[in-house]
PDB file of N, CA and C in Angstrom:
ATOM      1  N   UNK A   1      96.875  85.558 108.392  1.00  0.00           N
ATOM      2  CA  UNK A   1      95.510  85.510 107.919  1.00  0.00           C
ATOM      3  C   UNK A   1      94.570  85.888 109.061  1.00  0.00           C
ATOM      4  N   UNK A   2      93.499  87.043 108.458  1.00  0.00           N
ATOM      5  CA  UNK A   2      92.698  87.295 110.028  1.00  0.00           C
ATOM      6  C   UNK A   2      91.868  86.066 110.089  1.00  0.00           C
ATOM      7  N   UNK A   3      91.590  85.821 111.150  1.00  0.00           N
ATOM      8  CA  UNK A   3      90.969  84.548 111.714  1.00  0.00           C
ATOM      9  C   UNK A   3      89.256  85.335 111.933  1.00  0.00           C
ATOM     10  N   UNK A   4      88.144  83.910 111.625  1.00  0.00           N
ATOM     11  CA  UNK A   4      87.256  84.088 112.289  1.00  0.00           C
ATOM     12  C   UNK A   4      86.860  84.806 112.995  1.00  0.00           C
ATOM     13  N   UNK A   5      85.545  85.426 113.045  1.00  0.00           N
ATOM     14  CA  UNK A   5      85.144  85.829 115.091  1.00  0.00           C
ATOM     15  C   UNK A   5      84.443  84.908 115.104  1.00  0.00           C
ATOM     16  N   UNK A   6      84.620  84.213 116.857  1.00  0.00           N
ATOM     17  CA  UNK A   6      83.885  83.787 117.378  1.00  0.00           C
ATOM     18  C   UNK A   6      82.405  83.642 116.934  1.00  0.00           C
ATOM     19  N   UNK A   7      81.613  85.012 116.634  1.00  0.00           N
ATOM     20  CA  UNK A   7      80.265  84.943 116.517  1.00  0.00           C
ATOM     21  C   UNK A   7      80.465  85.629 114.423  1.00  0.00           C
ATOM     22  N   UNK A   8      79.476  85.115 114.319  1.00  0.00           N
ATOM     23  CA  UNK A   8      79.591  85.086 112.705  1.00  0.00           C
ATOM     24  C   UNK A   8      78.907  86.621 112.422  1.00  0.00           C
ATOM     25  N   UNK A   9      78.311  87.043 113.215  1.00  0.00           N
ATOM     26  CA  UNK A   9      78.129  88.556 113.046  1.00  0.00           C
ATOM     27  C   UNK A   9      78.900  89.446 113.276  1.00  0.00           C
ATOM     28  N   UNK A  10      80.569  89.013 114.090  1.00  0.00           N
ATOM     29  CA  UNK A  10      81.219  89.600 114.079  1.00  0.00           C
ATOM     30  C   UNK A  10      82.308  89.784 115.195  1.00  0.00           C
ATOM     31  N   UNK A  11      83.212  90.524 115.206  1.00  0.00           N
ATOM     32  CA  UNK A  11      83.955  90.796 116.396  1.00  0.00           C
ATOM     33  C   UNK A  11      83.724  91.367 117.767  1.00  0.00           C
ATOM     34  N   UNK A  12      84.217  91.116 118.779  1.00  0.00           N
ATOM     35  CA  UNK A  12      84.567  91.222 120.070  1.00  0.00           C
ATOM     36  C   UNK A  12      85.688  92.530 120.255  1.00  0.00           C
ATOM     37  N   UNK A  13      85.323  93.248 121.440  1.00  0.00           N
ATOM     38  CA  UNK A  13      86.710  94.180 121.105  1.00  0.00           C
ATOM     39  C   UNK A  13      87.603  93.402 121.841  1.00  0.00           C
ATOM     40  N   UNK A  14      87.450  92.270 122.363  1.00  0.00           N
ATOM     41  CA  UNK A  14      88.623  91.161 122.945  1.00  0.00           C
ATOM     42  C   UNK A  14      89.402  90.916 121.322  1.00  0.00           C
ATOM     43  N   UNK A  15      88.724  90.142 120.622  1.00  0.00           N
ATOM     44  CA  UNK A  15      88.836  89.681 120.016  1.00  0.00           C
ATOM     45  C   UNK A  15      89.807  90.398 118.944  1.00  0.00           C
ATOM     46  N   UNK A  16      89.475  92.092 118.456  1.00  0.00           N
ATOM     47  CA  UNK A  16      90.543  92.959 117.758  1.00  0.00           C
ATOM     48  C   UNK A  16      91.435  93.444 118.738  1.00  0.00           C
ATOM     49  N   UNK A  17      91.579  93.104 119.994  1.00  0.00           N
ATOM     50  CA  UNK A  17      92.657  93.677 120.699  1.00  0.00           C
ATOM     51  C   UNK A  17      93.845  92.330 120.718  1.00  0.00           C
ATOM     52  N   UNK A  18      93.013  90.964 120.499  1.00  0.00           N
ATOM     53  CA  UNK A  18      93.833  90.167 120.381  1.00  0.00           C
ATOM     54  C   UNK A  18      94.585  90.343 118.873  1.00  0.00           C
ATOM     55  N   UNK A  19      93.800  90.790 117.726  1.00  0.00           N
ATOM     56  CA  UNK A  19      93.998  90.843 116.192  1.00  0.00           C
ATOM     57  C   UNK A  19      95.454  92.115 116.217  1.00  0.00           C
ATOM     58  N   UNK A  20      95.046  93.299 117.243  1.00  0.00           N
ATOM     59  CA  UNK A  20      96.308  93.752 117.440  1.00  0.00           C
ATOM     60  C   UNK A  20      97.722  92.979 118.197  1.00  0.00           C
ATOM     61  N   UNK A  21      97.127  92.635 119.295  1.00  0.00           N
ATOM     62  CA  UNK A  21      98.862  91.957 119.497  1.00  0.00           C
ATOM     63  C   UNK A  21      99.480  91.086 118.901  1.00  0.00           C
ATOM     64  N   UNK A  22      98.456  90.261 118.040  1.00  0.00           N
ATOM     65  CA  UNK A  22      99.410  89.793 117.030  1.00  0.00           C
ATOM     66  C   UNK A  22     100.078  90.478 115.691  1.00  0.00           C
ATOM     67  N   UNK A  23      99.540  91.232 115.875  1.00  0.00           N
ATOM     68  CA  UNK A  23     100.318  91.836 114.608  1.00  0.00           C
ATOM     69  C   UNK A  23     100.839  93.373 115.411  1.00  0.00           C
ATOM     70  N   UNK A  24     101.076  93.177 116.421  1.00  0.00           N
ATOM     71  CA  UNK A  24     101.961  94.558 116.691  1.00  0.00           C
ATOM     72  C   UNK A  24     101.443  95.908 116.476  1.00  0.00           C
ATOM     73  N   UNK A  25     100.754  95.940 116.408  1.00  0.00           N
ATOM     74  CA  UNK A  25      99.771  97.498 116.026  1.00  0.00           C
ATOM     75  C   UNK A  25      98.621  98.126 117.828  1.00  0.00           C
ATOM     76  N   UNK A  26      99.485  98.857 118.131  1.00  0.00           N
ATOM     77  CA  UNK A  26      98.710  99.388 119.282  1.00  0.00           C
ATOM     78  C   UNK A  26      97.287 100.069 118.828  1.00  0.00           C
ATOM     79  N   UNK A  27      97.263  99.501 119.612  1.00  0.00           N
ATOM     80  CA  UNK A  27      94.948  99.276 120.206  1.00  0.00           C
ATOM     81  C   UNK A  27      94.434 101.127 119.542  1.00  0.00           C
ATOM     82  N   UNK A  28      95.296 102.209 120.244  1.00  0.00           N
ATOM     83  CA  UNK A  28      94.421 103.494 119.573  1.00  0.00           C
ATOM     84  C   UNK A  28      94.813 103.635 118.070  1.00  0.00           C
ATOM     85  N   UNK A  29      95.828 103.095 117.394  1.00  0.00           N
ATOM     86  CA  UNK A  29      95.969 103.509 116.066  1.00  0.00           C
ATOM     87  C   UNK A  29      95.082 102.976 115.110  1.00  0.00           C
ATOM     88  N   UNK A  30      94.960 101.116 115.452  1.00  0.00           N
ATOM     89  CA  UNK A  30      94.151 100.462 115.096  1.00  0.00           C
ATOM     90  C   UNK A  30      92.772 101.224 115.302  1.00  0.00           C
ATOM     91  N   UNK A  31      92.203 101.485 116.568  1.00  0.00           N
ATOM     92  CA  UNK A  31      90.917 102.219 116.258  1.00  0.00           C
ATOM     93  C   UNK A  31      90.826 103.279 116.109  1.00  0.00           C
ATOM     94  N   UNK A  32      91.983 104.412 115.483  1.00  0.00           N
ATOM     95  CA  UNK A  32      91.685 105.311 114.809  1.00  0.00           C
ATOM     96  C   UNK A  32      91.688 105.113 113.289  1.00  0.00           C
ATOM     97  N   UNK A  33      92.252 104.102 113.064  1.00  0.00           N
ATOM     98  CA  UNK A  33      91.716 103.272 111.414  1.00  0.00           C
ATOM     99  C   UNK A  33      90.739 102.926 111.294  1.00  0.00           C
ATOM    100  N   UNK A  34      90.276 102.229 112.568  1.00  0.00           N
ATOM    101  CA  UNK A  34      88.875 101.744 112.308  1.00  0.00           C
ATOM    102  C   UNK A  34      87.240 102.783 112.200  1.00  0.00           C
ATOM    103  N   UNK A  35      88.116 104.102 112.631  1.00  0.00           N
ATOM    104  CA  UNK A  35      86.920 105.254 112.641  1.00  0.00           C
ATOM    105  C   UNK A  35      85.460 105.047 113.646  1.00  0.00           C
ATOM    106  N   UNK A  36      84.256 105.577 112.977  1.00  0.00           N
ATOM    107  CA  UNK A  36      83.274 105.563 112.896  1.00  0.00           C
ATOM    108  C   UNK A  36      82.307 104.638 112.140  1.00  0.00           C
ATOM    109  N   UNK A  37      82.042 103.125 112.660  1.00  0.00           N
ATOM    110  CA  UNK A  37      80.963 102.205 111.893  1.00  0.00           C
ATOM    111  C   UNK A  37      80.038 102.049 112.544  1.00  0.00           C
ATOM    112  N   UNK A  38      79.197 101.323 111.749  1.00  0.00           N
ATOM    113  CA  UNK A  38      77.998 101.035 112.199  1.00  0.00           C
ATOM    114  C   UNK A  38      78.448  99.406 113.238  1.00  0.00           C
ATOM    115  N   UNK A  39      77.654  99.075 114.570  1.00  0.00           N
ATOM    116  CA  UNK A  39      78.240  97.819 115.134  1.00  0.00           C
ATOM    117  C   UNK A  39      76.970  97.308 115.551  1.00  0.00           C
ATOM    118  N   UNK A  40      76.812  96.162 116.053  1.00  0.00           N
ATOM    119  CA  UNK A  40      75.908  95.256 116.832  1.00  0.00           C
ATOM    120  C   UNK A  40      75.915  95.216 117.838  1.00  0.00           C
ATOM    121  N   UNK A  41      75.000  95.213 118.248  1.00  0.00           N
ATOM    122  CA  UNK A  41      74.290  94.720 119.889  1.00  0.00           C
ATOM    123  C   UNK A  41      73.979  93.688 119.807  1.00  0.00           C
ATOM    124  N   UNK A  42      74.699  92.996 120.690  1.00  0.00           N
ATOM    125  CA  UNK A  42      74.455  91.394 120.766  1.00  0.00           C
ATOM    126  C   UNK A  42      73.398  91.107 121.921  1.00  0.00           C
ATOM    127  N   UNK A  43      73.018  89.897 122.343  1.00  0.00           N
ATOM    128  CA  UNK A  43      71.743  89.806 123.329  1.00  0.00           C
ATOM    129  C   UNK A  43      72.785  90.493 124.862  1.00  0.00           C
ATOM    130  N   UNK A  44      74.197  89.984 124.974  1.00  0.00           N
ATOM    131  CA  UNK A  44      74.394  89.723 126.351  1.00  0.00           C
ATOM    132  C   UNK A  44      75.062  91.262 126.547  1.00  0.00           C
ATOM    133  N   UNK A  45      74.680  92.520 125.775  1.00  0.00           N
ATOM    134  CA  UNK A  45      75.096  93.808 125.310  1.00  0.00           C
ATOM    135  C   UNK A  45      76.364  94.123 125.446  1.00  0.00           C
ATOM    136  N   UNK A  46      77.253  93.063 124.552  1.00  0.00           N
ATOM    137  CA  UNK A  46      78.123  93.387 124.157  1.00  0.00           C
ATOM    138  C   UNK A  46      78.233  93.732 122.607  1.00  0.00           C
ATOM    139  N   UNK A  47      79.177  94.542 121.855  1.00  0.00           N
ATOM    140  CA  UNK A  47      79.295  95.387 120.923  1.00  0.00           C
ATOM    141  C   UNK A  47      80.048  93.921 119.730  1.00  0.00           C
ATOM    142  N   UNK A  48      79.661  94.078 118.751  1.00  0.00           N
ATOM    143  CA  UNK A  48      80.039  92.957 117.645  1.00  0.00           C
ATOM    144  C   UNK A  48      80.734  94.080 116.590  1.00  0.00           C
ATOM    145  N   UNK A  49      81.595  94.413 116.151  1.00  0.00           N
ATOM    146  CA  UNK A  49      82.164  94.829 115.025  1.00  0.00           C
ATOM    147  C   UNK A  49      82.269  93.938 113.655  1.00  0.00           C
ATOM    148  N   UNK A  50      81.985  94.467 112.642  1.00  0.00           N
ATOM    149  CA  UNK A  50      81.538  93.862 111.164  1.00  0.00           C
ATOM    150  C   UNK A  50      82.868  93.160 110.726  1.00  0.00           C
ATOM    151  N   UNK A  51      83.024  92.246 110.328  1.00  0.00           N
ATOM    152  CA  UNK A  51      84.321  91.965 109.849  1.00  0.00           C
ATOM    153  C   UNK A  51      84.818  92.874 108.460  1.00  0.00           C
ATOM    154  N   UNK A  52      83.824  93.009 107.883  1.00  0.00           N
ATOM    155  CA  UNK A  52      84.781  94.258 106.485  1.00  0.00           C
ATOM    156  C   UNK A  52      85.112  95.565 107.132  1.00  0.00           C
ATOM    157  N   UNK A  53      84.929  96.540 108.669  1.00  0.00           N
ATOM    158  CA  UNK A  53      85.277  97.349 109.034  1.00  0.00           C
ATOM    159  C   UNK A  53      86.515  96.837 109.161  1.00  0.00           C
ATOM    160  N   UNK A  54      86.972  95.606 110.103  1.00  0.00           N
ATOM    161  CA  UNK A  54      88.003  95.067 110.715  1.00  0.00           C
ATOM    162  C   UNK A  54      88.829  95.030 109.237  1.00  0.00           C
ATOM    163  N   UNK A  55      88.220  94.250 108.334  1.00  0.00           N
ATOM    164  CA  UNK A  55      89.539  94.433 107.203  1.00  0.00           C
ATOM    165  C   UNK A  55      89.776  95.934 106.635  1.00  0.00           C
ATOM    166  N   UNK A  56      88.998  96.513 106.400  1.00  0.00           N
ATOM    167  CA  UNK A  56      89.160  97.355 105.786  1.00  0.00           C
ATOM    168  C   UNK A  56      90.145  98.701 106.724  1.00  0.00           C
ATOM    169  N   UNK A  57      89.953  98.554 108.353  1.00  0.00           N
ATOM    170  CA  UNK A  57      91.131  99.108 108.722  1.00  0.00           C
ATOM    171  C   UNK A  57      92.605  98.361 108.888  1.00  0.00           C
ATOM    172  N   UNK A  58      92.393  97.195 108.819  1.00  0.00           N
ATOM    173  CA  UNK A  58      93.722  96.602 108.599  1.00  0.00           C
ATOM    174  C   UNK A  58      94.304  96.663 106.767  1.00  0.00           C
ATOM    175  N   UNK A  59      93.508  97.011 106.070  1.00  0.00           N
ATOM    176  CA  UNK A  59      94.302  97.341 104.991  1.00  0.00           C
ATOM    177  C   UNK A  59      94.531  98.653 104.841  1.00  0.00           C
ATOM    178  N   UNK A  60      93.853  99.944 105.449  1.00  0.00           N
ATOM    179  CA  UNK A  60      94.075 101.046 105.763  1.00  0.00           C
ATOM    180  C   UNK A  60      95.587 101.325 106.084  1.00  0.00           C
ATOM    181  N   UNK A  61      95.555 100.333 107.606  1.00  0.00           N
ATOM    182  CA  UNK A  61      97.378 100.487 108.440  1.00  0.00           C
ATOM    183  C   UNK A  61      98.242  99.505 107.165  1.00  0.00           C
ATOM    184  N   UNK A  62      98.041  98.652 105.988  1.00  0.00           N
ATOM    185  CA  UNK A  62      99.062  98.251 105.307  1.00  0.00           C
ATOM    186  C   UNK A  62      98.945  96.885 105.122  1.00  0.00           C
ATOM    187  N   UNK A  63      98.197  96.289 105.770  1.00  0.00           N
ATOM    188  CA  UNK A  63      98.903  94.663 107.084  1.00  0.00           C
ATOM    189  C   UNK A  63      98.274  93.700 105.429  1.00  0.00           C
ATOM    190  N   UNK A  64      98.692  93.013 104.886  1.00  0.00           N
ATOM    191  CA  UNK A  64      98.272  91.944 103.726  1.00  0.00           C
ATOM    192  C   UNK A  64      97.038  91.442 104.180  1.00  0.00           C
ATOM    193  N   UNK A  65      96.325  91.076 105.228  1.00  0.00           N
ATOM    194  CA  UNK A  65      95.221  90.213 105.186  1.00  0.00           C
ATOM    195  C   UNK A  65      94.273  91.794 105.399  1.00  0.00           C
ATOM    196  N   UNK A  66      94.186  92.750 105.044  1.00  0.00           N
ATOM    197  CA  UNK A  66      93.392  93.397 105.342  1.00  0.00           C
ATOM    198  C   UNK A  66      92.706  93.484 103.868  1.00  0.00           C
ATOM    199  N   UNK A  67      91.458  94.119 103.867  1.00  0.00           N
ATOM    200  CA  UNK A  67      90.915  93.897 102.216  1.00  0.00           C
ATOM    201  C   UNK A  67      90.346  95.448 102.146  1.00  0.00           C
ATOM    202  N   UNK A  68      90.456  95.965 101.138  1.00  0.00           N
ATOM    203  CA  UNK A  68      89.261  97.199 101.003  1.00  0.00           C
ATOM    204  C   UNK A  68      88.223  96.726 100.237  1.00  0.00           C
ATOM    205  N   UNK A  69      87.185  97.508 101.046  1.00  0.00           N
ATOM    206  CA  UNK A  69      85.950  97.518 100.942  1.00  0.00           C
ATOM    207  C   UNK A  69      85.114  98.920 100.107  1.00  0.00           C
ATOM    208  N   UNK A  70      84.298  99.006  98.858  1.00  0.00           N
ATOM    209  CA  UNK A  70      84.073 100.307  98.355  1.00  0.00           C
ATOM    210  C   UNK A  70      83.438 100.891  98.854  1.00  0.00           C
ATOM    211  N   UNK A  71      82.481 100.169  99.593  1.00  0.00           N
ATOM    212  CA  UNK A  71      80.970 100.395  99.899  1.00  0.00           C
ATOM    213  C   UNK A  71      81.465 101.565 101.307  1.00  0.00           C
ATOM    214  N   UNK A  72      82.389 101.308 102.176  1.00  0.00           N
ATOM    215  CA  UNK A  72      82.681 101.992 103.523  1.00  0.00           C
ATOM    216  C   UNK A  72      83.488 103.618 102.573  1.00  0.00           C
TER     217      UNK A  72
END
């Protein structure tokens, strides 16, 4: 099950690099699933990724907790 981010607006690229080693999926494939989205600027300018990008490339690569999304 994908877990939480930390911040409710979204992911960390810590945070999907951790989402890859658990599930075995190296870091460029994963973000060549993940493409081109729109992301956040957080105050401390780090980058927040949306959680329906995050599912929607994990159901892209196959993985069960990933969800599609129509709207992307």
């Amino acid at each position: 099950m994908l877990q939480n981010p930390k911040d409710p607006r979204g992911y960390t690229k810590e945070e999907i690099l951790a989402i890859c080693r658990e599930r075995k999926i190296h870091y460029k494939k994963f973000w060549k699933a993940l493409g081109r989205n729109t992301c956040l600027l957080a105050e401390d300018n780090t980058i927040r990724y949306y959680r329906c990008d995050i599912e929607l490339a994990l159901y892209d690569l196959g993985y069960n907790d990933g969800k599609f999304h129509e709207w992307d």
